[in-house]
PDB file of N, CA and C in Angstrom:
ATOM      1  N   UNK A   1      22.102 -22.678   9.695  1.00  0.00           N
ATOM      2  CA  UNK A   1      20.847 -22.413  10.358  1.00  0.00           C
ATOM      3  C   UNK A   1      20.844 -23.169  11.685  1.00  0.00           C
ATOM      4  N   UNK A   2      20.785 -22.558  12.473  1.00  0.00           N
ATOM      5  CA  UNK A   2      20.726 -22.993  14.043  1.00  0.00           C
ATOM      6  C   UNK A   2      19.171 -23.298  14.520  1.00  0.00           C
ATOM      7  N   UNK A   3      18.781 -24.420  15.727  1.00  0.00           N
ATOM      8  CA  UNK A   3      17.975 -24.447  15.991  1.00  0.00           C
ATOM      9  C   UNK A   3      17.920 -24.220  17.585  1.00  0.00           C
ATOM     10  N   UNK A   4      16.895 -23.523  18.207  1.00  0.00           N
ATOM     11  CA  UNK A   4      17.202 -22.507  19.227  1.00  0.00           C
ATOM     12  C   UNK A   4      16.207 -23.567  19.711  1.00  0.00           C
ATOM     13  N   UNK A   5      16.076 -24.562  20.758  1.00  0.00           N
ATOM     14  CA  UNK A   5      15.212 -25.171  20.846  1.00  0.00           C
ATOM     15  C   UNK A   5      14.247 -24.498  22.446  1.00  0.00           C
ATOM     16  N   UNK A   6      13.528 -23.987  22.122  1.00  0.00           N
ATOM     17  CA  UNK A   6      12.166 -23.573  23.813  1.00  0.00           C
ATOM     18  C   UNK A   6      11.462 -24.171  23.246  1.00  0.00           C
ATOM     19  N   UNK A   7      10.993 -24.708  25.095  1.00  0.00           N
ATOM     20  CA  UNK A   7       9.540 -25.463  24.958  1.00  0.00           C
ATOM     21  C   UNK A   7       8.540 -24.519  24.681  1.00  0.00           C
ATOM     22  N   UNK A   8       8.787 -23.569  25.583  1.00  0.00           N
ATOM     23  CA  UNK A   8       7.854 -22.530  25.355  1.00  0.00           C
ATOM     24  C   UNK A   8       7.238 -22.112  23.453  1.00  0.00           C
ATOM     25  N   UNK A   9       8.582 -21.758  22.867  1.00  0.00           N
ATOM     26  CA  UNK A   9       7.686 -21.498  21.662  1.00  0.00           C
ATOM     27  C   UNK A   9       7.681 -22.584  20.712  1.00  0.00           C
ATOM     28  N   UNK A  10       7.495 -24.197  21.052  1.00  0.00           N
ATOM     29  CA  UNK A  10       7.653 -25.189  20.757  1.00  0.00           C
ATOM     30  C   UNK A  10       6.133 -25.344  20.963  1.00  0.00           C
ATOM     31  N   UNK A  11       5.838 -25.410  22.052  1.00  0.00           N
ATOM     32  CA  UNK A  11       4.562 -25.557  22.352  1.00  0.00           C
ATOM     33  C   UNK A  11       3.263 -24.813  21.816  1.00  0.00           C
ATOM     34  N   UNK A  12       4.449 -23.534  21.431  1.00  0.00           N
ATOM     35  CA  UNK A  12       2.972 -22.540  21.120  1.00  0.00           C
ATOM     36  C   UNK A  12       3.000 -22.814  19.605  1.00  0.00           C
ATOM     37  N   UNK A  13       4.066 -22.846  18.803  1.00  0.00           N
ATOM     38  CA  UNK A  13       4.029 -23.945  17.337  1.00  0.00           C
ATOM     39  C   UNK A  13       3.138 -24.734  17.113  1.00  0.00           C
ATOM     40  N   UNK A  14       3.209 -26.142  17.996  1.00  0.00           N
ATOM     41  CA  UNK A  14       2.420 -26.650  18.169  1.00  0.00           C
ATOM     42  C   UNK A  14       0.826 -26.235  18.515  1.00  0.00           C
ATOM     43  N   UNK A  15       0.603 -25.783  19.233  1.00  0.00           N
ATOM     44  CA  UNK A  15      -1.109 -25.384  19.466  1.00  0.00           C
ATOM     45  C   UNK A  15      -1.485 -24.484  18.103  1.00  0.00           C
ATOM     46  N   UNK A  16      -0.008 -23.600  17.957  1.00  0.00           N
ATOM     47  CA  UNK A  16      -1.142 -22.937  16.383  1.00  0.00           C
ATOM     48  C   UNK A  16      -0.962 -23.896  15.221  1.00  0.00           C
ATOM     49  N   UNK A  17      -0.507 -24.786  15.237  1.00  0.00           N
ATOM     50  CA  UNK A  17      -0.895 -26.038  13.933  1.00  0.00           C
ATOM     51  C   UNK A  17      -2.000 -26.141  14.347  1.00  0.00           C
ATOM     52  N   UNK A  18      -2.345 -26.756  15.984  1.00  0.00           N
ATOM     53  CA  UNK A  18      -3.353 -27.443  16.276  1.00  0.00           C
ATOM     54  C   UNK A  18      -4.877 -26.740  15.452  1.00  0.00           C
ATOM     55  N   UNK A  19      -4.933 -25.158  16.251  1.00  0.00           N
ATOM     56  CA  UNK A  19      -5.709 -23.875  15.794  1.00  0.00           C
ATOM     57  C   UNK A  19      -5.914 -23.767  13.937  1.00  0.00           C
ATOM     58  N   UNK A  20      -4.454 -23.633  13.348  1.00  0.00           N
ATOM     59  CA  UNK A  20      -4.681 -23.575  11.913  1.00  0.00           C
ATOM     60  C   UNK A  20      -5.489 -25.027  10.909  1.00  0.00           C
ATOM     61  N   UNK A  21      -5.313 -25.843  11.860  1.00  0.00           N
ATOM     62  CA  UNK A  21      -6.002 -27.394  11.138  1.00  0.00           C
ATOM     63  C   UNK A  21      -7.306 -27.313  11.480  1.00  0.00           C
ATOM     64  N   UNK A  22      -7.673 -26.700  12.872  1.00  0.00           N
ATOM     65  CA  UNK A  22      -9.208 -27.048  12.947  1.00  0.00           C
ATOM     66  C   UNK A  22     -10.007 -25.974  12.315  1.00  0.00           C
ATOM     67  N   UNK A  23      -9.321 -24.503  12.098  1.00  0.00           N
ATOM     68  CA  UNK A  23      -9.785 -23.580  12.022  1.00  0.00           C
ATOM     69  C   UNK A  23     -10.196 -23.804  10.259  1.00  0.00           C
ATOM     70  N   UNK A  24      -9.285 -24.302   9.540  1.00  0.00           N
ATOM     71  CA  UNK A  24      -9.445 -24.737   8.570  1.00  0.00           C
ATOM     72  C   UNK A  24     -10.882 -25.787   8.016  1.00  0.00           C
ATOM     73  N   UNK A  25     -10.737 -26.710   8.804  1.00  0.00           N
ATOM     74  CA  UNK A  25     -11.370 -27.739   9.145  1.00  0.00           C
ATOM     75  C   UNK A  25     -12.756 -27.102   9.160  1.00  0.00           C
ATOM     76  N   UNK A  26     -12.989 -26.272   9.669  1.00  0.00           N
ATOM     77  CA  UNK A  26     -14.301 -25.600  10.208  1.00  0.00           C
ATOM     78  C   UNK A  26     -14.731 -24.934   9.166  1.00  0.00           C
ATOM     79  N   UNK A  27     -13.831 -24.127   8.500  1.00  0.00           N
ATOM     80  CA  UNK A  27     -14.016 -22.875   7.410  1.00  0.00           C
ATOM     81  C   UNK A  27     -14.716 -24.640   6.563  1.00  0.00           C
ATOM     82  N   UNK A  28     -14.125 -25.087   6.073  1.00  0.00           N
ATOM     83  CA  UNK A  28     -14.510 -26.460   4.799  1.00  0.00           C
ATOM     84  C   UNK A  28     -15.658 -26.837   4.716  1.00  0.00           C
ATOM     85  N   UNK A  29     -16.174 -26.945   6.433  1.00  0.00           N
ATOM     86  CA  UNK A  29     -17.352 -27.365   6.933  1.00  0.00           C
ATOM     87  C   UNK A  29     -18.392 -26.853   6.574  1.00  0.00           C
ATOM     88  N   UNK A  30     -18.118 -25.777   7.370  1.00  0.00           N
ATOM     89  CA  UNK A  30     -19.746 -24.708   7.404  1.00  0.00           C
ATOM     90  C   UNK A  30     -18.951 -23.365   6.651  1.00  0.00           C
ATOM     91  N   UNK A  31     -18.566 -22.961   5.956  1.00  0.00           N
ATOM     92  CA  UNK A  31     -18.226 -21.644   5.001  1.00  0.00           C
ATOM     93  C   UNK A  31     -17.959 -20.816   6.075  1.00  0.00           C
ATOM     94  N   UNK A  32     -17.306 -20.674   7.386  1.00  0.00           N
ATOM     95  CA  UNK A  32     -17.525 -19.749   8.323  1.00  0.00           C
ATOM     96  C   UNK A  32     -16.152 -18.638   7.813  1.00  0.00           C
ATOM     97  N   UNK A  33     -16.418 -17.425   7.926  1.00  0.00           N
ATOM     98  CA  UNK A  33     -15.406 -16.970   7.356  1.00  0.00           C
ATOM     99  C   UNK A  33     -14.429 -16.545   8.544  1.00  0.00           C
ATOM    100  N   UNK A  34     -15.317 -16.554  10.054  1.00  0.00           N
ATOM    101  CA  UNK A  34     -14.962 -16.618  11.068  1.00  0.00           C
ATOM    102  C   UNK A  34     -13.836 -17.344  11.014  1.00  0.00           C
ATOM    103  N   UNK A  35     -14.166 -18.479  10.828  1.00  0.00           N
ATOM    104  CA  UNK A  35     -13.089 -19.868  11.579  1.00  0.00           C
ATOM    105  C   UNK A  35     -11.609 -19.734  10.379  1.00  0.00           C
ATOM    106  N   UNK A  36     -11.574 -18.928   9.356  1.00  0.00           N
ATOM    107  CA  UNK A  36     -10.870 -18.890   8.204  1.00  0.00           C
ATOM    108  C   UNK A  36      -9.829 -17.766   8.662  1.00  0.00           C
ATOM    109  N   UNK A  37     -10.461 -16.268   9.630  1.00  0.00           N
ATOM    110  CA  UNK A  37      -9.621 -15.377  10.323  1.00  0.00           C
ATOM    111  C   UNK A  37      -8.681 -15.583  11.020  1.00  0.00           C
ATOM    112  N   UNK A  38      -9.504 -16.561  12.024  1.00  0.00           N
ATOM    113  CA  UNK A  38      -8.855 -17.091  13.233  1.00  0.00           C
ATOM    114  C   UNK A  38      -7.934 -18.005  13.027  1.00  0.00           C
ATOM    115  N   UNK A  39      -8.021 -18.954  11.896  1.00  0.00           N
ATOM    116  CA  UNK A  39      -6.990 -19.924  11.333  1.00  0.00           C
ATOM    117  C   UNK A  39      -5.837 -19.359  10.427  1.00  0.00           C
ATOM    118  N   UNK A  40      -6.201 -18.480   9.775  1.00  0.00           N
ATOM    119  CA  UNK A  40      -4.571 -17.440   9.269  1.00  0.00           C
ATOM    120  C   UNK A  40      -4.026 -16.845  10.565  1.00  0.00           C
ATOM    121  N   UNK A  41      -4.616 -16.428  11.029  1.00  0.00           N
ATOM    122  CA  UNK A  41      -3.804 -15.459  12.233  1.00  0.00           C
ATOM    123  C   UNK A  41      -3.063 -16.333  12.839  1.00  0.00           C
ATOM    124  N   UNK A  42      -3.620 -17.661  12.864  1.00  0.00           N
ATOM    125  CA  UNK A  42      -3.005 -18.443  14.099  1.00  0.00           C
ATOM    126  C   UNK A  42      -1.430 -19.312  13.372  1.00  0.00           C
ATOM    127  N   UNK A  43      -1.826 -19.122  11.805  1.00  0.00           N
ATOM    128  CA  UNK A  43      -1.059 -19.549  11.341  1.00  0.00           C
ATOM    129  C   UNK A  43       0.088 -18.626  11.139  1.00  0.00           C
ATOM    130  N   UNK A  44      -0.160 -16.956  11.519  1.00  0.00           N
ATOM    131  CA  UNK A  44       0.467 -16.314  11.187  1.00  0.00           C
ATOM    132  C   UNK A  44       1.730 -16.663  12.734  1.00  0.00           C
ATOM    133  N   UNK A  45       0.900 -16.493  14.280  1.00  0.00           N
ATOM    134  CA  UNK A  45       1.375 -16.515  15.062  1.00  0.00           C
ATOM    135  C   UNK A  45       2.744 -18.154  14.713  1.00  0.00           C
ATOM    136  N   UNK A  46       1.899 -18.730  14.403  1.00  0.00           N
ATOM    137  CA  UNK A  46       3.199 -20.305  13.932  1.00  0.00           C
ATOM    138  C   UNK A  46       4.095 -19.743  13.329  1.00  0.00           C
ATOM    139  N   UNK A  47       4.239 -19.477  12.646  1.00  0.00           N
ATOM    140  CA  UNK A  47       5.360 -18.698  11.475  1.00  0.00           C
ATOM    141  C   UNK A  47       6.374 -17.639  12.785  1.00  0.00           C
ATOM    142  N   UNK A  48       5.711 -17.277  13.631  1.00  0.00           N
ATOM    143  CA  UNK A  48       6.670 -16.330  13.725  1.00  0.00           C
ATOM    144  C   UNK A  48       7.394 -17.010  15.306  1.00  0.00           C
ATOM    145  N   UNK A  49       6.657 -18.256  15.429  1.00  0.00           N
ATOM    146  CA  UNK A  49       7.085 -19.067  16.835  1.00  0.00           C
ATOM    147  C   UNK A  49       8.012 -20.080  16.243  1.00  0.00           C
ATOM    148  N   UNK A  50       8.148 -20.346  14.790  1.00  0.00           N
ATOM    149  CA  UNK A  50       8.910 -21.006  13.844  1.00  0.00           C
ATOM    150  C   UNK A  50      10.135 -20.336  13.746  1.00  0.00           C
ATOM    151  N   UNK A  51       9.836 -18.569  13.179  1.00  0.00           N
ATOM    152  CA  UNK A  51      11.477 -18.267  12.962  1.00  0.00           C
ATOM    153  C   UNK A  51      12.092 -18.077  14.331  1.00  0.00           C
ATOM    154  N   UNK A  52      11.466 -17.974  15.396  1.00  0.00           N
ATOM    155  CA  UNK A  52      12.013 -18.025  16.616  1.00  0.00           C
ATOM    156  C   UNK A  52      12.556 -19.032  16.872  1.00  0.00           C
ATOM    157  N   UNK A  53      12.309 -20.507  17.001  1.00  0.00           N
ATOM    158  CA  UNK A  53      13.146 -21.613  16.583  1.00  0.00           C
ATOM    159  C   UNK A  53      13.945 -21.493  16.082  1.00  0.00           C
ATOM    160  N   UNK A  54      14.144 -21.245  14.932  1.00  0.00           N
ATOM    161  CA  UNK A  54      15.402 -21.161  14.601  1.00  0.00           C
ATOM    162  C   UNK A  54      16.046 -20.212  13.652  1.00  0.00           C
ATOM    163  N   UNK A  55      16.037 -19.150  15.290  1.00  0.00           N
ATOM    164  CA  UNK A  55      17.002 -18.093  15.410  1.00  0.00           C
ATOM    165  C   UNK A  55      16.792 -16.890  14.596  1.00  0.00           C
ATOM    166  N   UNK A  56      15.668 -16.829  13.569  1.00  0.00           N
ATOM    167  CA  UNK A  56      15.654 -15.451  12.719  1.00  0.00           C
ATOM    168  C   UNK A  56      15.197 -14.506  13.379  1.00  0.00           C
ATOM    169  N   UNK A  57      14.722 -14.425  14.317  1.00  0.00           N
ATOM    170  CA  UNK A  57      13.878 -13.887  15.332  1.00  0.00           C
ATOM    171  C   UNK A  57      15.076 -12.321  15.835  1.00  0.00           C
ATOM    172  N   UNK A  58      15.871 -12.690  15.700  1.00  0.00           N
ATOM    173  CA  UNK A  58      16.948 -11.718  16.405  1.00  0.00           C
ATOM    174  C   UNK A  58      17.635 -11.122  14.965  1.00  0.00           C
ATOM    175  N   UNK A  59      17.714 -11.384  13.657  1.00  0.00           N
ATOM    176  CA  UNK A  59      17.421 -10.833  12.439  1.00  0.00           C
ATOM    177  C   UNK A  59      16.461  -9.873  11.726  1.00  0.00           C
ATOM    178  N   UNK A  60      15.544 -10.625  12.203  1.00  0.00           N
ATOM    179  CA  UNK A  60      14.174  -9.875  11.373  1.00  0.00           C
ATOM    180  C   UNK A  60      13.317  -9.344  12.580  1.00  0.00           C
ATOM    181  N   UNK A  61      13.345  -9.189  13.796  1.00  0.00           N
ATOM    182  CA  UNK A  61      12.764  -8.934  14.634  1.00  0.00           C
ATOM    183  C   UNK A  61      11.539  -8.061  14.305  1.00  0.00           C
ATOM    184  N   UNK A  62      11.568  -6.943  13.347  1.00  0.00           N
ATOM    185  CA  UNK A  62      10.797  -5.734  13.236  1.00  0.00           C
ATOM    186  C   UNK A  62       9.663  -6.446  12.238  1.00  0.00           C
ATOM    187  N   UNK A  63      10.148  -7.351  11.572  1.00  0.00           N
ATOM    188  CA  UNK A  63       9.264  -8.213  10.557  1.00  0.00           C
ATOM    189  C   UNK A  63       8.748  -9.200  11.494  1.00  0.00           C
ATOM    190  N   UNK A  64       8.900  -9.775  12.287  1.00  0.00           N
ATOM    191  CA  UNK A  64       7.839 -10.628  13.213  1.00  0.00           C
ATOM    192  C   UNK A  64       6.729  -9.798  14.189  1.00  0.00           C
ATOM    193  N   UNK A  65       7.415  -8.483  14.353  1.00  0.00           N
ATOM    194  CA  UNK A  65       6.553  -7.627  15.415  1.00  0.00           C
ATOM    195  C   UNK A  65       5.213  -7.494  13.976  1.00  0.00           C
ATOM    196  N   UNK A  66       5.626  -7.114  12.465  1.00  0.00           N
ATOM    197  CA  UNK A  66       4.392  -7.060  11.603  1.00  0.00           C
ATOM    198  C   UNK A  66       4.198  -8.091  11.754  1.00  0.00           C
ATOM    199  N   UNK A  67       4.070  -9.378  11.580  1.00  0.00           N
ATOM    200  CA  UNK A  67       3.796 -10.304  11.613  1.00  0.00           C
ATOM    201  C   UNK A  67       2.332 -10.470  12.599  1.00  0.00           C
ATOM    202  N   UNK A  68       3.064 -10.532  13.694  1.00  0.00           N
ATOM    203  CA  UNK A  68       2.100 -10.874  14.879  1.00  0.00           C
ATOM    204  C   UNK A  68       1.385  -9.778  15.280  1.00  0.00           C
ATOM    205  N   UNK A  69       1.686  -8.309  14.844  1.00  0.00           N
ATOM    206  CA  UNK A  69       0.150  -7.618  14.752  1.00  0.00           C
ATOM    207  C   UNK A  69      -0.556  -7.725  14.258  1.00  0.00           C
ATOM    208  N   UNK A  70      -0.323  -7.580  11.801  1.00  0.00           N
ATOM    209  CA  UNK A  70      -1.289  -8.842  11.413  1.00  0.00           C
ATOM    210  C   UNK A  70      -1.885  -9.614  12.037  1.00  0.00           C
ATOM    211  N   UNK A  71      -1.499 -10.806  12.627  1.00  0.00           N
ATOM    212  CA  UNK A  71      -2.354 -11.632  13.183  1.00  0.00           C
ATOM    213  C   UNK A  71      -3.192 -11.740  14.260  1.00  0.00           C
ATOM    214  N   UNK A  72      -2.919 -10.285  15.200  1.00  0.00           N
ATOM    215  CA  UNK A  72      -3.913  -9.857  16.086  1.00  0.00           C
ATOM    216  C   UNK A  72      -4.980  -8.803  15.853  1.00  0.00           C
ATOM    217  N   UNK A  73      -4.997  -8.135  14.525  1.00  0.00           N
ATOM    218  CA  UNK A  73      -5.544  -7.410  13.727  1.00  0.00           C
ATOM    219  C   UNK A  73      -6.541  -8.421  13.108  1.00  0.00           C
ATOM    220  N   UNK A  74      -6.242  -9.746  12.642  1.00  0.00           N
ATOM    221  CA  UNK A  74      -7.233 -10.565  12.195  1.00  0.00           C
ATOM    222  C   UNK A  74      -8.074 -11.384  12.860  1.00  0.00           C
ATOM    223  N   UNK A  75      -7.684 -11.873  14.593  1.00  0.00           N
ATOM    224  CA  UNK A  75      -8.471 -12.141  15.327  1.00  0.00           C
ATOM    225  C   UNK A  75      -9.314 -10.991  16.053  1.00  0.00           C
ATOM    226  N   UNK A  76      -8.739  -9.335  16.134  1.00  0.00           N
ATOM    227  CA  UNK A  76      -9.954  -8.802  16.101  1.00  0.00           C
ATOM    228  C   UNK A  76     -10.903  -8.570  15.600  1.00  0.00           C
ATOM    229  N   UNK A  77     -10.807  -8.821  14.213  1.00  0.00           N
ATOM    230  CA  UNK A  77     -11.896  -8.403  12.737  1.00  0.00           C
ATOM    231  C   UNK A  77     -12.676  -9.547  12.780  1.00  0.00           C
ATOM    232  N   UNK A  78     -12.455 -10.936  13.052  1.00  0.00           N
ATOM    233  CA  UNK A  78     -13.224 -12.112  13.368  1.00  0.00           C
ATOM    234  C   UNK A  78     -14.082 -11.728  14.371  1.00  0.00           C
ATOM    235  N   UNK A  79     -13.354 -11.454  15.912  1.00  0.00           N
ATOM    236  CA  UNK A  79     -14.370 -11.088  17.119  1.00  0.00           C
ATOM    237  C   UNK A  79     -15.283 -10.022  16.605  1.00  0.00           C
ATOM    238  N   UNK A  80     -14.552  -8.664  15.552  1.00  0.00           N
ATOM    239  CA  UNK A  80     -16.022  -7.796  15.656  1.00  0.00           C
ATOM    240  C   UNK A  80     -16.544  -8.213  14.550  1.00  0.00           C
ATOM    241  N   UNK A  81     -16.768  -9.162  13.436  1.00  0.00           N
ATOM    242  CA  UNK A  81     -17.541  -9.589  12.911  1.00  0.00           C
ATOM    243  C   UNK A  81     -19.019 -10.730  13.807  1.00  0.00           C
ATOM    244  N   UNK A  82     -18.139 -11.213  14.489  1.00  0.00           N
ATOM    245  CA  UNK A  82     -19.132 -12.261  15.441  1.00  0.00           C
ATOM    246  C   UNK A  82     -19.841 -11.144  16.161  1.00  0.00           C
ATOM    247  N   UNK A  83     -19.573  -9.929  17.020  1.00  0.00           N
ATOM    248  CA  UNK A  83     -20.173  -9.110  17.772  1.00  0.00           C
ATOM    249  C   UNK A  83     -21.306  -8.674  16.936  1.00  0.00           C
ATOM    250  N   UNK A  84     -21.152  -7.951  15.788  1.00  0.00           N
ATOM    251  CA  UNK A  84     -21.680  -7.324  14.930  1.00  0.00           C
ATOM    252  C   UNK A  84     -22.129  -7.930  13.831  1.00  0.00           C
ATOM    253  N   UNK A  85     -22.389  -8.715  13.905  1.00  0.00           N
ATOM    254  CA  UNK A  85     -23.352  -9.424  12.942  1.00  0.00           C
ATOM    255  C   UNK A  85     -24.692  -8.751  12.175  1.00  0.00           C
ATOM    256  N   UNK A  86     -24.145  -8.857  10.644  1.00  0.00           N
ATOM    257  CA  UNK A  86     -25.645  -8.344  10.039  1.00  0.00           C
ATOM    258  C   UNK A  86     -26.789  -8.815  10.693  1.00  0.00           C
TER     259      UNK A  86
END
């Protein structure tokens, strides 16, 4: 297993821990189911800035493209839940 080291998706690793801890954090808080969307997705985006690290990325490529639509599929369902509010 090789490690492909970018800052670039090093960084963005990093910010979606940052995103999946608070988003978490928030859901615990106040029951928001909001902050629970936005914190899988973001965790989804980590996962796939992870196998890019190291190197599955050029393997599974077609499985990270699901990946990271999932997870833009779930930050839209958060935004139109906040829009559209009962």
């Amino acid at each position: 297993m090789l490690f492909n080291f970018s800052s670039v998706n090093l960084i963005n690793l990093s910010l979606c821990i940052v995103v999946l801890v608070l988003g978490y954090m928030s859901y615990k808080k106040n029951k928001n189911k909001i902050a629970i969307y936005i914190s899988v997705a973001f965790g989804l985006f980590g996962f796939s800035h992870l196998m890019t690290l190291f190197e599955f990325g050029t393997d599974l490529e077609s499985i990270l493209i699901i990946i990271r639509i999932l997870a833009y599929l779930l930050v839209i369902v958060a935004l139109y839940k906040t829009v559209f509010k009962d």
